[in-house]
C-alpha atoms as a PDB file:
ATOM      1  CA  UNK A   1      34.721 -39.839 -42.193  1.00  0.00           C
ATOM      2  CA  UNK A   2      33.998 -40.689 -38.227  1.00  0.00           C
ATOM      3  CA  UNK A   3      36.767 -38.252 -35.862  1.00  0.00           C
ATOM      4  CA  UNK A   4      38.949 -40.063 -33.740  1.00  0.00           C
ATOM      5  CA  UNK A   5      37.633 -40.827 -30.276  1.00  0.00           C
ATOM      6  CA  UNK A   6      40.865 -39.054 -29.132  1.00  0.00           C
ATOM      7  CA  UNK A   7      39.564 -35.709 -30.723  1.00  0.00           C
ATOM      8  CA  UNK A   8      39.083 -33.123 -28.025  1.00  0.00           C
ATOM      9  CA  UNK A   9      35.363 -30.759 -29.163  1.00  0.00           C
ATOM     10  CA  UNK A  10      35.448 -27.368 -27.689  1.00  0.00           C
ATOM     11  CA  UNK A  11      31.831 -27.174 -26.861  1.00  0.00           C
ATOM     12  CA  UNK A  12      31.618 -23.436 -27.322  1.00  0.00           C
ATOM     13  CA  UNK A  13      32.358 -23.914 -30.810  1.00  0.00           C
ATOM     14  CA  UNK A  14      28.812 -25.620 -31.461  1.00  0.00           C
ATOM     15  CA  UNK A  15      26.847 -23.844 -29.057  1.00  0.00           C
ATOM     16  CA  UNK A  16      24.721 -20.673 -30.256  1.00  0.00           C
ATOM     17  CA  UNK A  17      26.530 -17.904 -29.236  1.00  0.00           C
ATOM     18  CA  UNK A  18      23.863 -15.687 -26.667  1.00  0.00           C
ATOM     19  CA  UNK A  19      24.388 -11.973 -27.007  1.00  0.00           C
ATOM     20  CA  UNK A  20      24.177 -10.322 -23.183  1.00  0.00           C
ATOM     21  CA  UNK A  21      20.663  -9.162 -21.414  1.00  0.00           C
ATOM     22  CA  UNK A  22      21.115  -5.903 -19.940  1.00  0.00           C
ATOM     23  CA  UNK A  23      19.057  -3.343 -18.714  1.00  0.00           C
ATOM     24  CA  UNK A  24      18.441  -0.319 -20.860  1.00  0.00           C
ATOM     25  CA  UNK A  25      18.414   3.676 -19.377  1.00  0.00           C
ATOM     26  CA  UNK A  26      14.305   3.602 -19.404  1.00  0.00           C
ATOM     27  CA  UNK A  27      13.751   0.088 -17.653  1.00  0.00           C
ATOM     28  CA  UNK A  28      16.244   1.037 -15.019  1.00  0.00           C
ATOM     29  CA  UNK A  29      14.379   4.257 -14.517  1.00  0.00           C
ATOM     30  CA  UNK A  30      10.973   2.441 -13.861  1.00  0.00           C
ATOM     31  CA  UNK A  31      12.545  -0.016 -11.704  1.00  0.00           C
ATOM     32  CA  UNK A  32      14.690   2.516  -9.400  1.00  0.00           C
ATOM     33  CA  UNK A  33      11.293   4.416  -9.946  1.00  0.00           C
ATOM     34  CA  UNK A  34       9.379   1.716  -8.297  1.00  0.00           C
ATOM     35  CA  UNK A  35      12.238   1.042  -6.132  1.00  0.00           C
ATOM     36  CA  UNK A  36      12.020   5.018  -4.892  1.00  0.00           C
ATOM     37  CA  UNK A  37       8.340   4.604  -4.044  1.00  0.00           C
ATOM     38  CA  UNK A  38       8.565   1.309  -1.847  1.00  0.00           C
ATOM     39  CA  UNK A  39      11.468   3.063  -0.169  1.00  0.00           C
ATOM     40  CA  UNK A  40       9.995   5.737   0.651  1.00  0.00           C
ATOM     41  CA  UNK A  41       6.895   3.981   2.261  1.00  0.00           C
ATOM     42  CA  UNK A  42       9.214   2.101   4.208  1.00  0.00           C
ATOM     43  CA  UNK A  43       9.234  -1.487   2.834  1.00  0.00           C
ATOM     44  CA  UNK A  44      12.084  -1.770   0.313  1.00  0.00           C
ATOM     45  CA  UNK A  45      15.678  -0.917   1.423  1.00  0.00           C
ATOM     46  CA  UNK A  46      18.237  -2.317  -0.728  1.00  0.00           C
ATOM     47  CA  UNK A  47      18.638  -3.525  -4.277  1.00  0.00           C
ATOM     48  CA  UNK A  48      21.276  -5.577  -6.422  1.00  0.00           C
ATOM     49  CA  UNK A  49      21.721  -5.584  -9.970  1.00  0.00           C
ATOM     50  CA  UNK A  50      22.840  -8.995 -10.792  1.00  0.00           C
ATOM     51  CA  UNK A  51      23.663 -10.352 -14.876  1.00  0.00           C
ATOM     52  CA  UNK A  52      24.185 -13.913 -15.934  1.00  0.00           C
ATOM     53  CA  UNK A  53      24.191 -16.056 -19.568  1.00  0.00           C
ATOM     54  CA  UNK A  54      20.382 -14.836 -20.687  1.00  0.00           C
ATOM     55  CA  UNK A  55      19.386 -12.746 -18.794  1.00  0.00           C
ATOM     56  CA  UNK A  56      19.486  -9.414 -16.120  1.00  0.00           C
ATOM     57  CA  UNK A  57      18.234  -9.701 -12.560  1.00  0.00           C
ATOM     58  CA  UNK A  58      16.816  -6.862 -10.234  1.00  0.00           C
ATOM     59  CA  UNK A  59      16.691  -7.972  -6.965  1.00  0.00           C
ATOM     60  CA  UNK A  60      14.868  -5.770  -4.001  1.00  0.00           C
ATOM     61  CA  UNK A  61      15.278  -6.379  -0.386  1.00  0.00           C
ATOM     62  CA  UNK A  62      13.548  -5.364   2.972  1.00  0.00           C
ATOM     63  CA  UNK A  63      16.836  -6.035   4.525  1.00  0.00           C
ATOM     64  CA  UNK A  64      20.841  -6.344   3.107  1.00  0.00           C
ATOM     65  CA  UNK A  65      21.518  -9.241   4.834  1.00  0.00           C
ATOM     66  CA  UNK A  66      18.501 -11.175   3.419  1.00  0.00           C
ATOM     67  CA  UNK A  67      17.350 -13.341   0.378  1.00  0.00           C
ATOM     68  CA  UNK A  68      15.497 -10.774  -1.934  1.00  0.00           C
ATOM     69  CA  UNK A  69      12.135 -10.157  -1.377  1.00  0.00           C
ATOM     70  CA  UNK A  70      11.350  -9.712  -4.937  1.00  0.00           C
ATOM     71  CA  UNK A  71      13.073 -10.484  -8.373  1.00  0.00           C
ATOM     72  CA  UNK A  72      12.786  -8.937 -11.898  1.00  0.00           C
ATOM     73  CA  UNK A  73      14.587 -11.002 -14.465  1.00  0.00           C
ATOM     74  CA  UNK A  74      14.977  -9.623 -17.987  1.00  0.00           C
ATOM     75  CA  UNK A  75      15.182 -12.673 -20.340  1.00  0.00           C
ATOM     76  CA  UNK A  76      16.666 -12.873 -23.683  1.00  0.00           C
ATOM     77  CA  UNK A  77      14.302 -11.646 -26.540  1.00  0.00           C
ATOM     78  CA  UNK A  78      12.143 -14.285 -28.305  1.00  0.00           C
ATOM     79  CA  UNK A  79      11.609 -14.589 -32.121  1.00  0.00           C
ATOM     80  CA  UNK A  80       9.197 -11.554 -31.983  1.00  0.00           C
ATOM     81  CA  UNK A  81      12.564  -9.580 -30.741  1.00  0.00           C
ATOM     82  CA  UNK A  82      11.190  -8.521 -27.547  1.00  0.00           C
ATOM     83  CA  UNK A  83      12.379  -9.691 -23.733  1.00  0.00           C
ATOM     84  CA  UNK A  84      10.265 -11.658 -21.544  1.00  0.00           C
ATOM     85  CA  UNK A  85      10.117 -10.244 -17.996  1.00  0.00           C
ATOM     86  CA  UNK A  86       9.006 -12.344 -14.771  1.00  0.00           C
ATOM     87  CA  UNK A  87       8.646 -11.107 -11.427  1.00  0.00           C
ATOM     88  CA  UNK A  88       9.572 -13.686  -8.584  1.00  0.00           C
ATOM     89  CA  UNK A  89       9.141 -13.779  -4.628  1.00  0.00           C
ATOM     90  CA  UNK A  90      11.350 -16.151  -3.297  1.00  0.00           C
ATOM     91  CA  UNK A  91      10.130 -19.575  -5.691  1.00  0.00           C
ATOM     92  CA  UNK A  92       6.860 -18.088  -6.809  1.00  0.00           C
ATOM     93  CA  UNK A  93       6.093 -16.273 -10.177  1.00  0.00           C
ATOM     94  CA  UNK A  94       4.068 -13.572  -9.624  1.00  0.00           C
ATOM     95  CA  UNK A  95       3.901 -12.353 -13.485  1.00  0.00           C
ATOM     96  CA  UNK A  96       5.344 -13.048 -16.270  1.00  0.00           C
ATOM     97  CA  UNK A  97       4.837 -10.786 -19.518  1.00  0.00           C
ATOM     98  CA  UNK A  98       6.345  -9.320 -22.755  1.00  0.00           C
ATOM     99  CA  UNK A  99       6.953  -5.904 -21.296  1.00  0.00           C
ATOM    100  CA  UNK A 100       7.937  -4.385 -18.152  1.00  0.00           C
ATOM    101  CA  UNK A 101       5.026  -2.511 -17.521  1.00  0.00           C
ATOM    102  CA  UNK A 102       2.577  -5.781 -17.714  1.00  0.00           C
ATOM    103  CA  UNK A 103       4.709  -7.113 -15.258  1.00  0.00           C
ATOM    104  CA  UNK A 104       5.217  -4.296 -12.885  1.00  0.00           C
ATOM    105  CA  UNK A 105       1.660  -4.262 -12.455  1.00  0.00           C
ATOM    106  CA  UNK A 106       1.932  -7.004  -9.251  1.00  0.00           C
ATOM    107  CA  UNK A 107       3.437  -4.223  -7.728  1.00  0.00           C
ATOM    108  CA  UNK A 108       0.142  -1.983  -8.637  1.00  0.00           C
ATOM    109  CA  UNK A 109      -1.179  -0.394  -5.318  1.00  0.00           C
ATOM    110  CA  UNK A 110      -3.735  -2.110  -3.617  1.00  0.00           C
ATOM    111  CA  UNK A 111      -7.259  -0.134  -2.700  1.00  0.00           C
ATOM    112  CA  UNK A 112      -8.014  -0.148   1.143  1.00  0.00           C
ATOM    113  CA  UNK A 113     -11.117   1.046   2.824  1.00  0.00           C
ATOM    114  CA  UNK A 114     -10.592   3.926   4.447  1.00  0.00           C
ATOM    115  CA  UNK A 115     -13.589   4.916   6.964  1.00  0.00           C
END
């Protein structure tokens, strides 16, 4: 039997229900880890820890009062049970990868010639 058109359908009720992304103690190690180094060398000052529906963000900036210079979002884990993690700057993906260590390597240092 059809439902009323008058029948009010909490949409929650049929949505899947999405347990929270959050960072656990060794990720947030490597990142303030990585965040320690770029400080250090000057480029990095400030970072935010942000969470929304599906997923945890860390955010690094040069400056507080600017849009993040870099983003590593923690997404919800896949079938295989583990998260997918992509690095952003600004729009662009830089990497995107099934562990945190594959995609911290865009932050790898770069060689320079030294003479």
């Amino acid at each position: 039997m059809a439902r009323p058109a008058s029948t009010v359908l909490r949409l929650s009720d049929y949505r899947g229900r999405q347990r929270p992304v959050y960072f656990n103690r060794g990720e947030l190690n490597r990142l303030l880890g990585l965040y320690s180094r770029h400080v250090s060398s000057g480029e990095w000052r400030d970072y935010a820890i942000d969470h929304a529906p599906g997923r945890a963000v860390f955010s690094v900036y040069r400056h507080t009062h600017e849009r993040p210079l870099y983003a590593i979002i923690k997404g919800p884990p896949g079938t295989d049970g583990q998260s997918t993690w992509i690095v952003m700057s600004g729009r662009e993906r830089l990497a995107q990868a099934g562990n945190l260590d594959e995609a911290l390597r865009v932050f790898a240092a770069k060689l320079r010639l030294v003479r």
